[in-house]
C-alpha atoms as a PDB file:
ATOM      1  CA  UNK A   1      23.137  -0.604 141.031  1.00  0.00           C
ATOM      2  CA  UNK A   2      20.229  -3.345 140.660  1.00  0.00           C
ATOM      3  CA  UNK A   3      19.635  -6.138 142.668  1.00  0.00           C
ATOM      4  CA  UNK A   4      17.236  -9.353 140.805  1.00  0.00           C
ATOM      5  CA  UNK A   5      14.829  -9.818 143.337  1.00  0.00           C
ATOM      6  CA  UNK A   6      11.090 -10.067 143.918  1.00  0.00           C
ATOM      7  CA  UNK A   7      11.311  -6.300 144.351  1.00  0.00           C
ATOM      8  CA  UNK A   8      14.032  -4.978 142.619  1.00  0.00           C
ATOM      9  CA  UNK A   9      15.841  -2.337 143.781  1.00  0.00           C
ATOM     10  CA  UNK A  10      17.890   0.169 142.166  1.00  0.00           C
ATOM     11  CA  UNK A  11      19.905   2.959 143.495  1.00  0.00           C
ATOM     12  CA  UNK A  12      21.114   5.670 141.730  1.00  0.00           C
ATOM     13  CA  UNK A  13      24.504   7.904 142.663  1.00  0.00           C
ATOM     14  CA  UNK A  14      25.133  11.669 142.512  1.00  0.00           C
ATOM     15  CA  UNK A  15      28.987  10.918 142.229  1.00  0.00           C
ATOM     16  CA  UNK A  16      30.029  14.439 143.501  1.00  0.00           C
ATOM     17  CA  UNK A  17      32.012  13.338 145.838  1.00  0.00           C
ATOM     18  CA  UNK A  18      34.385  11.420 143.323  1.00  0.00           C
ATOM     19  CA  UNK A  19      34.670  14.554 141.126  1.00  0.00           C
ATOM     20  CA  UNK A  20      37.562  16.796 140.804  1.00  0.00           C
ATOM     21  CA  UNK A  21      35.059  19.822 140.741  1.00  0.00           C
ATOM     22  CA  UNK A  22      31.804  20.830 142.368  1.00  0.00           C
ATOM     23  CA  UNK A  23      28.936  19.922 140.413  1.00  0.00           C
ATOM     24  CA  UNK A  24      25.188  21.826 141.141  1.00  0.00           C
ATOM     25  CA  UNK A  25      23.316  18.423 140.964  1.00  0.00           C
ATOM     26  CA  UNK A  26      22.500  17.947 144.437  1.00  0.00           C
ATOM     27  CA  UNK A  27      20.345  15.181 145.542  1.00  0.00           C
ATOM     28  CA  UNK A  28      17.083  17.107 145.354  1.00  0.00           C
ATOM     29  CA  UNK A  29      18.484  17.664 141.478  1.00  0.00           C
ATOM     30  CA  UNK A  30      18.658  14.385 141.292  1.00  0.00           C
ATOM     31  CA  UNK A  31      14.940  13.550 142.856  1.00  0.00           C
ATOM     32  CA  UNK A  32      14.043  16.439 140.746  1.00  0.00           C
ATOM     33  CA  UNK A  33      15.570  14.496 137.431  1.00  0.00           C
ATOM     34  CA  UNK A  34      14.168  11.417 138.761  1.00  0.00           C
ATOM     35  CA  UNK A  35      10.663  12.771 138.924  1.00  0.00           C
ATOM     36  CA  UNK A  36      10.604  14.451 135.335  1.00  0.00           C
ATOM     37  CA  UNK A  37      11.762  10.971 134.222  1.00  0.00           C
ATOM     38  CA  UNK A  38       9.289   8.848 135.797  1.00  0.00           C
ATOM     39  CA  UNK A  39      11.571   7.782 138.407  1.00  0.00           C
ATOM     40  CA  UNK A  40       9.278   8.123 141.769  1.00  0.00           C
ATOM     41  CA  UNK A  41      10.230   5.259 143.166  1.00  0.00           C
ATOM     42  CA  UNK A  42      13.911   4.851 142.529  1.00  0.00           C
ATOM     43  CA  UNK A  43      16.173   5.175 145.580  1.00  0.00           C
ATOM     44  CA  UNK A  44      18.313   8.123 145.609  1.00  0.00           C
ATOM     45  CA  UNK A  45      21.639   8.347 147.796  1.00  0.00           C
ATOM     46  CA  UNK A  46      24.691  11.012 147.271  1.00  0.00           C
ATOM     47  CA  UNK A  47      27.766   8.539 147.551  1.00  0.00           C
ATOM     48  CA  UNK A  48      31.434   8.704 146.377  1.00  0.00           C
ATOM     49  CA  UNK A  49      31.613   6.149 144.126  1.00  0.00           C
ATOM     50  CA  UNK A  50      35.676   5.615 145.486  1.00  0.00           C
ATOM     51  CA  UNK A  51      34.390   4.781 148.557  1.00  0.00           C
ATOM     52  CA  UNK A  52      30.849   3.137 147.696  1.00  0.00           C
ATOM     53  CA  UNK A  53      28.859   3.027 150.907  1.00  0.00           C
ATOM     54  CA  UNK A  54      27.530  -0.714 150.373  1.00  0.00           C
ATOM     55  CA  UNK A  55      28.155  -4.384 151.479  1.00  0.00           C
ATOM     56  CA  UNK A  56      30.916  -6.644 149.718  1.00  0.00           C
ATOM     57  CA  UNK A  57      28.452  -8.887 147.258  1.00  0.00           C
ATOM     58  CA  UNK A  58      25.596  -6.282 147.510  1.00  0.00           C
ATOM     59  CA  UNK A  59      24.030  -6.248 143.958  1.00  0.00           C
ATOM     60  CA  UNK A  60      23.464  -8.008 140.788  1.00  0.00           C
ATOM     61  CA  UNK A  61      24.210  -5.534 138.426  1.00  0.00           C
ATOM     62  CA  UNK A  62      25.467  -2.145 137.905  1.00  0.00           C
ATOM     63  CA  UNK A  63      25.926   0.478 134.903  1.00  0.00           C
ATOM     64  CA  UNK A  64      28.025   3.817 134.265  1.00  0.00           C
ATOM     65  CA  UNK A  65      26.087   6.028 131.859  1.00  0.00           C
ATOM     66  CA  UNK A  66      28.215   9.545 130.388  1.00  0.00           C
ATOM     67  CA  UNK A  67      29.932   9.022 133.815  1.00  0.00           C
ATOM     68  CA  UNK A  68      33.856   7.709 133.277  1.00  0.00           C
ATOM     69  CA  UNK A  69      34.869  11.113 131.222  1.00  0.00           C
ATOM     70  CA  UNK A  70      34.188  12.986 134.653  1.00  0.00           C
ATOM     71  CA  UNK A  71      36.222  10.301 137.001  1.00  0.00           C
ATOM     72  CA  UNK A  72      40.302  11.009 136.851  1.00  0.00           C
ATOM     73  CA  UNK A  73      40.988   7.974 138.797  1.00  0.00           C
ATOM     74  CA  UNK A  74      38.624   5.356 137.066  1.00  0.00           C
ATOM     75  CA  UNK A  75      40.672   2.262 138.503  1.00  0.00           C
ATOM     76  CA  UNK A  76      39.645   2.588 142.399  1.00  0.00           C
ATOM     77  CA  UNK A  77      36.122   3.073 140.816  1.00  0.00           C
ATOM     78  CA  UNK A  78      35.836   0.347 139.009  1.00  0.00           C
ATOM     79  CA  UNK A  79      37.293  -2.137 142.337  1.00  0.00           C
ATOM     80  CA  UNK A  80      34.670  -0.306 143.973  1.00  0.00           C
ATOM     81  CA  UNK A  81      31.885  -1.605 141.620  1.00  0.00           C
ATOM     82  CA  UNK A  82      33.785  -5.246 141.618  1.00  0.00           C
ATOM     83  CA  UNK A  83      33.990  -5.255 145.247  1.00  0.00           C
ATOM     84  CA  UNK A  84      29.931  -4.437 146.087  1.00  0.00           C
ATOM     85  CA  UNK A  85      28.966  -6.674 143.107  1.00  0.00           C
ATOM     86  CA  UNK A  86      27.583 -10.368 143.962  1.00  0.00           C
ATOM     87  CA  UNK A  87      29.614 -12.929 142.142  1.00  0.00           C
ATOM     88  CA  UNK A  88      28.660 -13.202 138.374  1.00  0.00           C
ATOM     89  CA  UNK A  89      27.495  -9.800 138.274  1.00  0.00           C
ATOM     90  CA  UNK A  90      27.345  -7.570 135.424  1.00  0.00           C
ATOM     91  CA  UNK A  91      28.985  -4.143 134.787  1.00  0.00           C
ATOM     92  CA  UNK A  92      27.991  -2.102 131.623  1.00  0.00           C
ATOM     93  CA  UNK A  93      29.661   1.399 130.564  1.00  0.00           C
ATOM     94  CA  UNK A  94      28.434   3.387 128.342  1.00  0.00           C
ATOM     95  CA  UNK A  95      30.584   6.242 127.532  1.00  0.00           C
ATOM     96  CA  UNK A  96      32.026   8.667 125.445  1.00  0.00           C
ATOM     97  CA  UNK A  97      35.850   7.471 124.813  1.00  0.00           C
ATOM     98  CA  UNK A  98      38.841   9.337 123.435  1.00  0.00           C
ATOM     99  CA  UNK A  99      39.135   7.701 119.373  1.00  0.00           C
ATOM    100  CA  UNK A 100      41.861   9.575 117.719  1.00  0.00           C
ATOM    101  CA  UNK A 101      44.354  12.351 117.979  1.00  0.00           C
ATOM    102  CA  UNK A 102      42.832  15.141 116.604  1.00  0.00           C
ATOM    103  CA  UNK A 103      42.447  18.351 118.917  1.00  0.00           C
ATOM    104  CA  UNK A 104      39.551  18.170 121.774  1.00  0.00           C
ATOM    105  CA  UNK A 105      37.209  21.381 121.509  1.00  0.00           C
ATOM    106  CA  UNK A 106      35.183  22.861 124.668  1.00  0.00           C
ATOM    107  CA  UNK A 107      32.383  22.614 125.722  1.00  0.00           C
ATOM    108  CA  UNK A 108      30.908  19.143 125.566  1.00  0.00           C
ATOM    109  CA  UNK A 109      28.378  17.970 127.476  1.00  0.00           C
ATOM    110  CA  UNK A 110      30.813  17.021 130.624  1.00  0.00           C
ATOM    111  CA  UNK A 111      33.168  19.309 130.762  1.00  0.00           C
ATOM    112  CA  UNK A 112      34.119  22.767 129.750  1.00  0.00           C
ATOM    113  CA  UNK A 113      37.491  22.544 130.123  1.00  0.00           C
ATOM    114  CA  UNK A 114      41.062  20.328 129.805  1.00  0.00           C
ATOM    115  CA  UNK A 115      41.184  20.387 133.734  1.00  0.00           C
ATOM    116  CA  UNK A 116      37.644  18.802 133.990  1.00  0.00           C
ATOM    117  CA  UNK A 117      37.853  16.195 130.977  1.00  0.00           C
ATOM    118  CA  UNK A 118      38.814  12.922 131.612  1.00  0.00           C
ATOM    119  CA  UNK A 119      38.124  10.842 128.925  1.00  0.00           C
ATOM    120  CA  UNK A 120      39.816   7.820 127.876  1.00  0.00           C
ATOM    121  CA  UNK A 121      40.303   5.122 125.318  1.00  0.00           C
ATOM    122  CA  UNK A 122      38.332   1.870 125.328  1.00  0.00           C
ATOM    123  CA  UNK A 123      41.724  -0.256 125.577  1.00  0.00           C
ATOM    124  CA  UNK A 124      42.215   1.819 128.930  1.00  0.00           C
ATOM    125  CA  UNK A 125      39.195   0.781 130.252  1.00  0.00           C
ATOM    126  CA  UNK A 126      39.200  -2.745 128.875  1.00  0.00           C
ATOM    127  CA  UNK A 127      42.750  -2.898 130.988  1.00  0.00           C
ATOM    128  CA  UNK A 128      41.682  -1.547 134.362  1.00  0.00           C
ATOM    129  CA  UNK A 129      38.299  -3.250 134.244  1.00  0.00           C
ATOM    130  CA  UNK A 130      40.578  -6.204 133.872  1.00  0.00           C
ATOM    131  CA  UNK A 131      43.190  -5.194 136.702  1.00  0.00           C
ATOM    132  CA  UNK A 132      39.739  -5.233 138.851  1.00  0.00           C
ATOM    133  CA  UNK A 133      38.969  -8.570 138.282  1.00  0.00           C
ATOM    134  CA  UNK A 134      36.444  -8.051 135.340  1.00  0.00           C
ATOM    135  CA  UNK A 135      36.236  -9.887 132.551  1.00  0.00           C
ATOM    136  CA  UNK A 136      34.899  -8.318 129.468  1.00  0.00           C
ATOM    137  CA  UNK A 137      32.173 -10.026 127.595  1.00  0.00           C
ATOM    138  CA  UNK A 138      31.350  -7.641 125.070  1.00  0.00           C
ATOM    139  CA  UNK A 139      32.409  -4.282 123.268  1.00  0.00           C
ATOM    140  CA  UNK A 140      30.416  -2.186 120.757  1.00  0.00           C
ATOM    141  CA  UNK A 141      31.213   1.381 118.655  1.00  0.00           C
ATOM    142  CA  UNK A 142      28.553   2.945 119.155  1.00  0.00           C
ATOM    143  CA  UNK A 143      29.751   6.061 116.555  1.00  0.00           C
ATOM    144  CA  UNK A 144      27.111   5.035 113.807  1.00  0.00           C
ATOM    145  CA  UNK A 145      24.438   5.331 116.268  1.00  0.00           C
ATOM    146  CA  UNK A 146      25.527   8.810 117.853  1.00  0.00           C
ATOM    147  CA  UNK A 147      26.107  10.204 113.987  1.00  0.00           C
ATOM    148  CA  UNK A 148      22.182   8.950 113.376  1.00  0.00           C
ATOM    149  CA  UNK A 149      20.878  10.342 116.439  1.00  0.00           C
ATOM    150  CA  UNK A 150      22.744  14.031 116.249  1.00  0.00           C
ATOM    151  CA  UNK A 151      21.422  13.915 112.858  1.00  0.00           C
ATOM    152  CA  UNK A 152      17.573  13.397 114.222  1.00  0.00           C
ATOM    153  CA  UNK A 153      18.529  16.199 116.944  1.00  0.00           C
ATOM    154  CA  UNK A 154      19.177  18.662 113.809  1.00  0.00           C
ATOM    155  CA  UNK A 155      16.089  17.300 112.081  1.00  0.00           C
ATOM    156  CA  UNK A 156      13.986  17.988 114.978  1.00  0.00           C
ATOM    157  CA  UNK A 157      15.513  21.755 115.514  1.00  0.00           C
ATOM    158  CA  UNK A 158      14.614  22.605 111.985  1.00  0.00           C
ATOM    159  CA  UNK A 159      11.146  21.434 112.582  1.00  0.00           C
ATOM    160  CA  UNK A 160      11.188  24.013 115.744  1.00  0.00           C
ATOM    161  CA  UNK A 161      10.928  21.250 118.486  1.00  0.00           C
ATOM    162  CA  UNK A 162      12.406  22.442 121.602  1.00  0.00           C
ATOM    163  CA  UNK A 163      16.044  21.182 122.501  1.00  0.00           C
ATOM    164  CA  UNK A 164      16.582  18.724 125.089  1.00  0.00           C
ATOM    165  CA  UNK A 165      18.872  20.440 127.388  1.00  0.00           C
ATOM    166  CA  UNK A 166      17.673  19.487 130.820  1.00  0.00           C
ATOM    167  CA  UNK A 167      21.573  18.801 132.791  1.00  0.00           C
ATOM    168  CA  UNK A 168      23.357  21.291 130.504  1.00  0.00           C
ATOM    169  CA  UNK A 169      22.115  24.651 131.236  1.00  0.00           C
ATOM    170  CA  UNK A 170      22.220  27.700 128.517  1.00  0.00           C
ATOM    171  CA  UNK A 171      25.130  26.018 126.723  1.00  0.00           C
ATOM    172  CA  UNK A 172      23.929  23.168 125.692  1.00  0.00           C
ATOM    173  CA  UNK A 173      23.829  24.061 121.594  1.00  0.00           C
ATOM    174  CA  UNK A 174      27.437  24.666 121.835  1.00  0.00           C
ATOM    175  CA  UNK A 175      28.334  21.018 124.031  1.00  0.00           C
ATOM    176  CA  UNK A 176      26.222  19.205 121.906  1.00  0.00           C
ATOM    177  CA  UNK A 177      27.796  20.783 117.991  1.00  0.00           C
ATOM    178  CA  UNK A 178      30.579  19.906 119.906  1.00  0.00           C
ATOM    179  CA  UNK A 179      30.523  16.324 120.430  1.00  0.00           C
ATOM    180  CA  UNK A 180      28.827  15.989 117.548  1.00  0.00           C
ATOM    181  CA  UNK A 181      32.101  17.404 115.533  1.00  0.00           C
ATOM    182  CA  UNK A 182      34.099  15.458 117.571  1.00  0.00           C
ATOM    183  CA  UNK A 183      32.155  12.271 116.934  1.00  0.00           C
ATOM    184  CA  UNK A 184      32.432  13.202 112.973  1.00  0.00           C
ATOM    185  CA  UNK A 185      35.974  13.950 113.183  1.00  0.00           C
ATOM    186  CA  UNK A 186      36.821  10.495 114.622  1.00  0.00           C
ATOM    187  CA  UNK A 187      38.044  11.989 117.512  1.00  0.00           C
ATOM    188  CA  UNK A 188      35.330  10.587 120.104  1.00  0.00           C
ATOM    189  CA  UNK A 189      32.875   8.261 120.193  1.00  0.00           C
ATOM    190  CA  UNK A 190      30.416   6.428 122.041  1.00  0.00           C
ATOM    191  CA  UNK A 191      31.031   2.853 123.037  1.00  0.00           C
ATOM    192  CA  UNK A 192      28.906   0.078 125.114  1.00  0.00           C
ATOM    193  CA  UNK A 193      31.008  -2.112 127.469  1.00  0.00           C
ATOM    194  CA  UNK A 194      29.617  -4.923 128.965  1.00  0.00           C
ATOM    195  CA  UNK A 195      31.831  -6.872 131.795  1.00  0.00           C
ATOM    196  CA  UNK A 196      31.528  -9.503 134.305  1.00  0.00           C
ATOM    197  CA  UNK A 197      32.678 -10.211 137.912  1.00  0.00           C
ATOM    198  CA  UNK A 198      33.867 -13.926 138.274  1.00  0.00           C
END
């Protein structure tokens, strides 16, 4: 959540709370993040984003990043984010959405199994988002771009640069080939989602 002012502030949410299992990202993993990413000064609060402990009208802005496939009940979310939002405000998404039919393979990078995996089409979004009072200003497939950057990620390997796989432990390889084969196989991709509150 961001708020346009002469300081801006900007909170980010460990969204345990709103999770159907128990995730080790406390909030000292999350300062911990924060601090490897050059995020000193960014207020950090543990919250349940279905019960989002802000003011009606609160903020300017707020974003979901690889957080919807990990929420099972995305609608009281997203009135959540309508409801603490100032009027006008903005809402972007950015995550990995359910594309085609084609069988689901575990790991990925959120969720190791069926029970834990709740990923979703776009046009489910785009409907609840709506039901909240959003209106949607922009959509973009953002497959091309995932299908470039897992190739760089295999580029990199080859060259013997060290994987990036800060949040997902030992089995990261195996999330990432598999997203990756999902993305190829038109089964998932990445999409951008950009909404506003009236």
């Amino acid at each position: 959540f961001f708020n346009d002012t002469a300081t801006t502030e900007i909170y980010t949410l460990s969204l345990h709370d709103a999770l159907p299992i128990s995730l080790p990202l406390t909030l000292f993993g999350a300062r911990e993040y924060g601090s490897f990413m050059g995020l000193l000064m960014v207020p950090q609060s543990v919250a349940n984003a279905a019960a989002l402990p802000f003011d009606d009208a609160s903020f300017d802005g707020a974003y979901m990043l690889h957080v919807g496939m990990n929420i099972p009940d995305k609608r009281v979310v997203f009135a959540e984010v309508h409801r603490v939002l100032k009027p006008g405000g903005v809402f972007a998404i950015y995550d990995i959405f359910r594309e085609g039919d084609g069988a689901f393979v575990y790991p990925v990078p959120w969720s190791s199994a069926p029970e834990t995996n709740f990923i979703d089409r776009v046009a489910a979004y785009k409907k609840l988002l709506g039901d909240a009072g959003f209106t949607l200003e922009k959509e973009r497939n953002r497959r091309d771009f995932a299908l470039a950057s897992f190739k760089q990620a295999r580029e990199r390997a080859a060259a013997g640069a060290p994987p990036t796989a800060i949040a997902m432990g030992s089995t990261a390889p195996q999330k990432s080939a598999n997203l990756a084969k999902l993305v190829m196989d038109g089964v998932a991709a990445p999409s951008e989602i950009l909404c506003r509150k009236a």
